[in-house]
PDB file of N, CA and C in Angstrom:
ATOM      1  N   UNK A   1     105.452  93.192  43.307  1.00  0.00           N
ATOM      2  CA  UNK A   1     104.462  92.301  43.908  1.00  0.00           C
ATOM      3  C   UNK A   1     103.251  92.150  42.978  1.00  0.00           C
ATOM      4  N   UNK A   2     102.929  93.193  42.415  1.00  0.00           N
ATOM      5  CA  UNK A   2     101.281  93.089  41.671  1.00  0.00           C
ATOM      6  C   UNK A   2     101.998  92.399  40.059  1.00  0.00           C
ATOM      7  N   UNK A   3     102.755  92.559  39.965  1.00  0.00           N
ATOM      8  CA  UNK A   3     103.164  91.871  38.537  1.00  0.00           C
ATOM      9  C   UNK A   3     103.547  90.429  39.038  1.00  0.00           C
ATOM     10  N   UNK A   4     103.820  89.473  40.175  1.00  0.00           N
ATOM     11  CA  UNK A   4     104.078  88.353  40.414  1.00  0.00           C
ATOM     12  C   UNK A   4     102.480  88.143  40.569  1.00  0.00           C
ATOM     13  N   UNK A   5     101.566  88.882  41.248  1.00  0.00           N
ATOM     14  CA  UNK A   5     100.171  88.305  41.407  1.00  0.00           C
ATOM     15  C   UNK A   5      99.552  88.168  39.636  1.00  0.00           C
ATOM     16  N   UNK A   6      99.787  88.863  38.915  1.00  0.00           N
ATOM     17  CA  UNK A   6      99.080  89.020  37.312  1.00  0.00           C
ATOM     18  C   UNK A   6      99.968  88.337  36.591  1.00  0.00           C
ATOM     19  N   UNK A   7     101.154  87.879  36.662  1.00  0.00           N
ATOM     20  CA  UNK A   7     101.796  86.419  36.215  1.00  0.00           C
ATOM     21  C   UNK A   7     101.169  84.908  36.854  1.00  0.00           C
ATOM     22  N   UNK A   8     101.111  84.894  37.838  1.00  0.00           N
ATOM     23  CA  UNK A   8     100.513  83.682  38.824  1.00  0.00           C
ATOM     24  C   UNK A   8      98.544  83.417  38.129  1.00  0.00           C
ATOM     25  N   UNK A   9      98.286  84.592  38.140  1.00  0.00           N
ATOM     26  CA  UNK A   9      96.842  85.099  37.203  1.00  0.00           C
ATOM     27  C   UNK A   9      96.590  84.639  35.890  1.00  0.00           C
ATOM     28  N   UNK A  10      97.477  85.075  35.062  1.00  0.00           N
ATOM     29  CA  UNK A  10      97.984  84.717  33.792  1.00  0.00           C
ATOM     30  C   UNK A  10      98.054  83.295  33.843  1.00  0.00           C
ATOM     31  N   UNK A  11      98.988  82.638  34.417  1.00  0.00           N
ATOM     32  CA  UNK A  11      99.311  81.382  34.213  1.00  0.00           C
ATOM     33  C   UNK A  11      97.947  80.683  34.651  1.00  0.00           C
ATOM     34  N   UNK A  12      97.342  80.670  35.189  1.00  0.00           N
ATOM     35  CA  UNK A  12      95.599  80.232  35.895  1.00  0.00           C
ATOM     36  C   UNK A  12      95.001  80.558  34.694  1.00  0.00           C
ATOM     37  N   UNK A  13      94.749  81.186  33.859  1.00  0.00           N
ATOM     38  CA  UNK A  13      93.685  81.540  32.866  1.00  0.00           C
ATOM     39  C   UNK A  13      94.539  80.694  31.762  1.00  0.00           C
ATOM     40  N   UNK A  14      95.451  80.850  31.305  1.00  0.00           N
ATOM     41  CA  UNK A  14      95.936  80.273  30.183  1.00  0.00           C
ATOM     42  C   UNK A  14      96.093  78.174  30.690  1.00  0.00           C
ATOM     43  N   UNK A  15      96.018  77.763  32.060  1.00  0.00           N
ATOM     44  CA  UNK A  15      95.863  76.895  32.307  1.00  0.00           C
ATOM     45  C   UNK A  15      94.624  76.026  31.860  1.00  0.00           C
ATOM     46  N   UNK A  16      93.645  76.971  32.393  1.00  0.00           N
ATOM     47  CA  UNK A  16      92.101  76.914  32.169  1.00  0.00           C
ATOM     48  C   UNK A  16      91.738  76.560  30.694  1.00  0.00           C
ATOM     49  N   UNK A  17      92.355  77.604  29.814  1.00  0.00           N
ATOM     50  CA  UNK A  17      91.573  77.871  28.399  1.00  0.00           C
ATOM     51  C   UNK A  17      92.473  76.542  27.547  1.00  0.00           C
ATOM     52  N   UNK A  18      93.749  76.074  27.722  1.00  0.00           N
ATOM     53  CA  UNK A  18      94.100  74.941  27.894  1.00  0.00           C
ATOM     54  C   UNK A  18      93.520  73.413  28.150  1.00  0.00           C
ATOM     55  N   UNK A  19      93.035  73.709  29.214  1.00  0.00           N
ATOM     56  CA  UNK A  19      92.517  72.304  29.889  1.00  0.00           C
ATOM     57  C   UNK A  19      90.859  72.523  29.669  1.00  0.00           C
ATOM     58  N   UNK A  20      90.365  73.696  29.170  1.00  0.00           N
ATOM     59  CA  UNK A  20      88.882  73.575  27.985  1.00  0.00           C
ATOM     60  C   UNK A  20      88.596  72.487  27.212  1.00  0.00           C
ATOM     61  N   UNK A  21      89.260  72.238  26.235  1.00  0.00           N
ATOM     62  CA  UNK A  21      88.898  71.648  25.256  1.00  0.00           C
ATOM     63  C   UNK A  21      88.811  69.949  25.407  1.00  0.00           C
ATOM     64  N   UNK A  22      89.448  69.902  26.901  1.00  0.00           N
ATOM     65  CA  UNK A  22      89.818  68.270  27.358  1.00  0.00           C
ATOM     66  C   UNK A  22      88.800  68.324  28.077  1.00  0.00           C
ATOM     67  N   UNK A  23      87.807  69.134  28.791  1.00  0.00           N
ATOM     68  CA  UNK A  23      86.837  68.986  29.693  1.00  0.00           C
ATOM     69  C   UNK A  23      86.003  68.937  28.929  1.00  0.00           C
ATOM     70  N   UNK A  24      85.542  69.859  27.812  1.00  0.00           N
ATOM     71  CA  UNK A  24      84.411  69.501  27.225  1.00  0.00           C
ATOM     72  C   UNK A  24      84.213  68.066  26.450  1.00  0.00           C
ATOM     73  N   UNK A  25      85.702  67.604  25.516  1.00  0.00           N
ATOM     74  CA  UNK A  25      85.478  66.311  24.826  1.00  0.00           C
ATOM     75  C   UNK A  25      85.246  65.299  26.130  1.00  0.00           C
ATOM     76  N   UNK A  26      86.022  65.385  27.406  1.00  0.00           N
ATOM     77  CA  UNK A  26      85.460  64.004  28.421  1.00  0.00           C
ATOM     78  C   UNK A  26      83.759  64.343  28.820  1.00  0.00           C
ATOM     79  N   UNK A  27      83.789  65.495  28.790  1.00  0.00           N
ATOM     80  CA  UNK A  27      81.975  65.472  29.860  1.00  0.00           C
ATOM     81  C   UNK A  27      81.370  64.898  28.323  1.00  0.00           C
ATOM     82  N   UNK A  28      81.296  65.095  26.835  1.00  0.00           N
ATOM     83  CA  UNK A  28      80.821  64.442  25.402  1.00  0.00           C
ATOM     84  C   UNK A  28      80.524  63.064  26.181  1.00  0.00           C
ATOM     85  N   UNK A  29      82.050  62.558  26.033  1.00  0.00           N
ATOM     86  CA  UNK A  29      82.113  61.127  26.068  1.00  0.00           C
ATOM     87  C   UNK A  29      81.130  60.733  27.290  1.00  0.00           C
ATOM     88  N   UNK A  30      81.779  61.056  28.352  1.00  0.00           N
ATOM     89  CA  UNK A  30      80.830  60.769  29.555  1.00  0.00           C
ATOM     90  C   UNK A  30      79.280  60.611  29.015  1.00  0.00           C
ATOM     91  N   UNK A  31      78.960  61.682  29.229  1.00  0.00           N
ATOM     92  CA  UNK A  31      77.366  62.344  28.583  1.00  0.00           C
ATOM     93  C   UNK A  31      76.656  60.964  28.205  1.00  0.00           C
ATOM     94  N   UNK A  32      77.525  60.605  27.242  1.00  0.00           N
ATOM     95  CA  UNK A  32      77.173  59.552  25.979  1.00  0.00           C
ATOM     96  C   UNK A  32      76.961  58.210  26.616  1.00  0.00           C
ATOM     97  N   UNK A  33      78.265  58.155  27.506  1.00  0.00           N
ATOM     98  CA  UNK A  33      78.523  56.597  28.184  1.00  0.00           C
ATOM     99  C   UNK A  33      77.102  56.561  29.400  1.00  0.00           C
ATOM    100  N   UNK A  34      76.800  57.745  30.101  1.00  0.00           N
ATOM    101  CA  UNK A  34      75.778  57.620  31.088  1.00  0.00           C
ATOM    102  C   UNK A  34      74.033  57.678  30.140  1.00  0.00           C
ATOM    103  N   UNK A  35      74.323  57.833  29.226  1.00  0.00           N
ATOM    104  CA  UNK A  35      73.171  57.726  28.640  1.00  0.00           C
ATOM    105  C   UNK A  35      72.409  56.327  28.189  1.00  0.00           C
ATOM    106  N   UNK A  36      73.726  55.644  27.545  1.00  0.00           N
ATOM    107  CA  UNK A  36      74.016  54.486  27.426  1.00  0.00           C
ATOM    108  C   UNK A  36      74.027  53.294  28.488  1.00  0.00           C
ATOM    109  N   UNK A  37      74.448  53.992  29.370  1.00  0.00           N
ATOM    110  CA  UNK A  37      74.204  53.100  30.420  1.00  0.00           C
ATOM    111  C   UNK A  37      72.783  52.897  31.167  1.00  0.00           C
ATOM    112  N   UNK A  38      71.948  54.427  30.902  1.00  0.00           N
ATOM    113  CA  UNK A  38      70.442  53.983  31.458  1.00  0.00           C
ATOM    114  C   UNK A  38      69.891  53.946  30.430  1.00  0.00           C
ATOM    115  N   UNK A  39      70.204  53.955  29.173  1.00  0.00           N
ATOM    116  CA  UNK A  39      69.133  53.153  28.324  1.00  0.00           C
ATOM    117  C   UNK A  39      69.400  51.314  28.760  1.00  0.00           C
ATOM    118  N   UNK A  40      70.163  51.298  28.665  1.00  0.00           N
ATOM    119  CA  UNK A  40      70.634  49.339  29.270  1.00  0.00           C
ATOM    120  C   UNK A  40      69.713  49.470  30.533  1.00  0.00           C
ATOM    121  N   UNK A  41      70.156  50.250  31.272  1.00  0.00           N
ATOM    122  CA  UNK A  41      69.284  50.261  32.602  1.00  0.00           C
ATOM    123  C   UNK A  41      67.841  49.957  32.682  1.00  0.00           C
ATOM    124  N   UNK A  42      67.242  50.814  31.701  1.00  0.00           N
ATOM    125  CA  UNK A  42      65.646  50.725  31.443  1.00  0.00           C
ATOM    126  C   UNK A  42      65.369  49.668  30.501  1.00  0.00           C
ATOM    127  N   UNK A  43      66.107  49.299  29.853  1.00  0.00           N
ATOM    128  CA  UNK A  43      65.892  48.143  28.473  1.00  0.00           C
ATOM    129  C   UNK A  43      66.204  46.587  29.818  1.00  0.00           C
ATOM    130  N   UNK A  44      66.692  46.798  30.942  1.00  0.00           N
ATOM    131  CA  UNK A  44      67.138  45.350  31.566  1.00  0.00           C
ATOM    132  C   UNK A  44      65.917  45.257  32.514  1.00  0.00           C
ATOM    133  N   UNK A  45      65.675  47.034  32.820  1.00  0.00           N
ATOM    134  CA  UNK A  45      64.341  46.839  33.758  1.00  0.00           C
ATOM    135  C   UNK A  45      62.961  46.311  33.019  1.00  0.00           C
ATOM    136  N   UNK A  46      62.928  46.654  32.257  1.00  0.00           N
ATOM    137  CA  UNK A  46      61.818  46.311  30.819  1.00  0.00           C
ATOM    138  C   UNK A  46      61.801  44.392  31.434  1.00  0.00           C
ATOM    139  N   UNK A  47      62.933  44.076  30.658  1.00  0.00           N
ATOM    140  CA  UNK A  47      62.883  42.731  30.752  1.00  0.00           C
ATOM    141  C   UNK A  47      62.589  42.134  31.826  1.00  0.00           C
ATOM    142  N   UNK A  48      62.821  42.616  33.149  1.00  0.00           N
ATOM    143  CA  UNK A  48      62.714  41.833  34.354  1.00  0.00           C
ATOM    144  C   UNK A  48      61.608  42.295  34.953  1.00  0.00           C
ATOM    145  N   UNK A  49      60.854  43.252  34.187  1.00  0.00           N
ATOM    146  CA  UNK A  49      59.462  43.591  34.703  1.00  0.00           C
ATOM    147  C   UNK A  49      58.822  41.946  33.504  1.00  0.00           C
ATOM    148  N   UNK A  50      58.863  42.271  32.929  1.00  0.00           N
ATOM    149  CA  UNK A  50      58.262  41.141  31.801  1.00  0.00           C
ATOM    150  C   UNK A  50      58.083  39.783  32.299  1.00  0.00           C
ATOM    151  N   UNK A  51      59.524  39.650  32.282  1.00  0.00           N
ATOM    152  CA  UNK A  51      59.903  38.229  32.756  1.00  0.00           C
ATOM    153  C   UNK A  51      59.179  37.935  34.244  1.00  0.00           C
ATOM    154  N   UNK A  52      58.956  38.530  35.327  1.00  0.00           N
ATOM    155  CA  UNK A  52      58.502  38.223  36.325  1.00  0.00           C
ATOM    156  C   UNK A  52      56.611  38.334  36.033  1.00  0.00           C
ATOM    157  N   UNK A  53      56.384  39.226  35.364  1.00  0.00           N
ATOM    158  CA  UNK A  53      55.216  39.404  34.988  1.00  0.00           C
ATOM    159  C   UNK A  53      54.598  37.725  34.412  1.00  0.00           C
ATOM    160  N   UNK A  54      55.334  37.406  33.385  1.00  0.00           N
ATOM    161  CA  UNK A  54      55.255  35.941  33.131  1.00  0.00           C
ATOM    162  C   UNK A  54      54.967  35.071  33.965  1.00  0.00           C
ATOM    163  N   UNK A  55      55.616  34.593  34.522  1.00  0.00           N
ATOM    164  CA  UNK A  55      56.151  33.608  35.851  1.00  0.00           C
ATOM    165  C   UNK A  55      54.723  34.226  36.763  1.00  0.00           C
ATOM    166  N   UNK A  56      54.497  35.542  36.803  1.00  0.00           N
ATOM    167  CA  UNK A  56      53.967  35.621  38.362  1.00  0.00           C
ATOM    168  C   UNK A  56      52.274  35.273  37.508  1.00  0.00           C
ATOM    169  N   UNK A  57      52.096  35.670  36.457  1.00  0.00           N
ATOM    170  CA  UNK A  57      50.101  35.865  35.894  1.00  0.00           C
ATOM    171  C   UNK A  57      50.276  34.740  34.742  1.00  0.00           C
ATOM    172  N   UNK A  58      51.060  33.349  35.123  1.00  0.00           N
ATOM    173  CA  UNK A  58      51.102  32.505  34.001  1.00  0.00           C
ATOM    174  C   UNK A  58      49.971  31.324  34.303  1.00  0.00           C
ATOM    175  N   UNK A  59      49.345  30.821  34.023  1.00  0.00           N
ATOM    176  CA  UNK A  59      48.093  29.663  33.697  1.00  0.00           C
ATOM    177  C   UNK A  59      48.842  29.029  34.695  1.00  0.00           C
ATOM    178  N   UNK A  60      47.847  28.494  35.515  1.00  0.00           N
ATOM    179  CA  UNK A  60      48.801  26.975  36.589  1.00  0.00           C
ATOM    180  C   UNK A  60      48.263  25.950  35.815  1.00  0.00           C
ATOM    181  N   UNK A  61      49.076  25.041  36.108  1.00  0.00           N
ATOM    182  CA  UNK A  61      48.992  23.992  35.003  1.00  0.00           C
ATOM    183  C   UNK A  61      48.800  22.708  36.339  1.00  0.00           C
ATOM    184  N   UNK A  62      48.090  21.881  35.508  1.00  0.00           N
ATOM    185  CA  UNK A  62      47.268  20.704  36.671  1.00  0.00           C
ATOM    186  C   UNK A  62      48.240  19.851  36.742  1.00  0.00           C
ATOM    187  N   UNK A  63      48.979  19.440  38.079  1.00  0.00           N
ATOM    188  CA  UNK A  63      49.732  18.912  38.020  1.00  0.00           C
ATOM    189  C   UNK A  63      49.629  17.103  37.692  1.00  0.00           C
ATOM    190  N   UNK A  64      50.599  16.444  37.214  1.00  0.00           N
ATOM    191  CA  UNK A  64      50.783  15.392  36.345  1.00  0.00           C
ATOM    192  C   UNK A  64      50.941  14.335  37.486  1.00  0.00           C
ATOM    193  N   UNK A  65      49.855  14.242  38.535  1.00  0.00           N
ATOM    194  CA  UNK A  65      49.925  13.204  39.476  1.00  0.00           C
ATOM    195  C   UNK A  65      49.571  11.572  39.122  1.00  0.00           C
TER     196      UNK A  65
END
């Protein structure tokens, strides 16, 4: 019985130290892609702070009656 539990054990750790090297390169990639994605995030908020900023504190212009 205790040698089927420390085989079943075995196979769990050697699973693990296995499936290491694939968790760390996806959380990299990830990492990278969510970083990337709120720099866009803050670079789109940038713009649409701007852009409304424009539009909202722009000169009124006398209209052409």
């Amino acid at each position: 019985m205790l040698q089927i539990i420390l085989i079943i054990l075995a196979a769990w750790v050697g699973l693990a130290l296995l499936a290491l090297p694939v968790v760390v390169l996806f959380g990299g990639v990830w990492r990278r892609a969510d970083a990337e994605t709120g720099r866009q995030h803050r670079e789109r908020r940038a713009r649409s702070t701007a852009a409304t900023a424009s539009i909202r504190y722009a000169p009124r212009r006398a209209s052409q009656a």
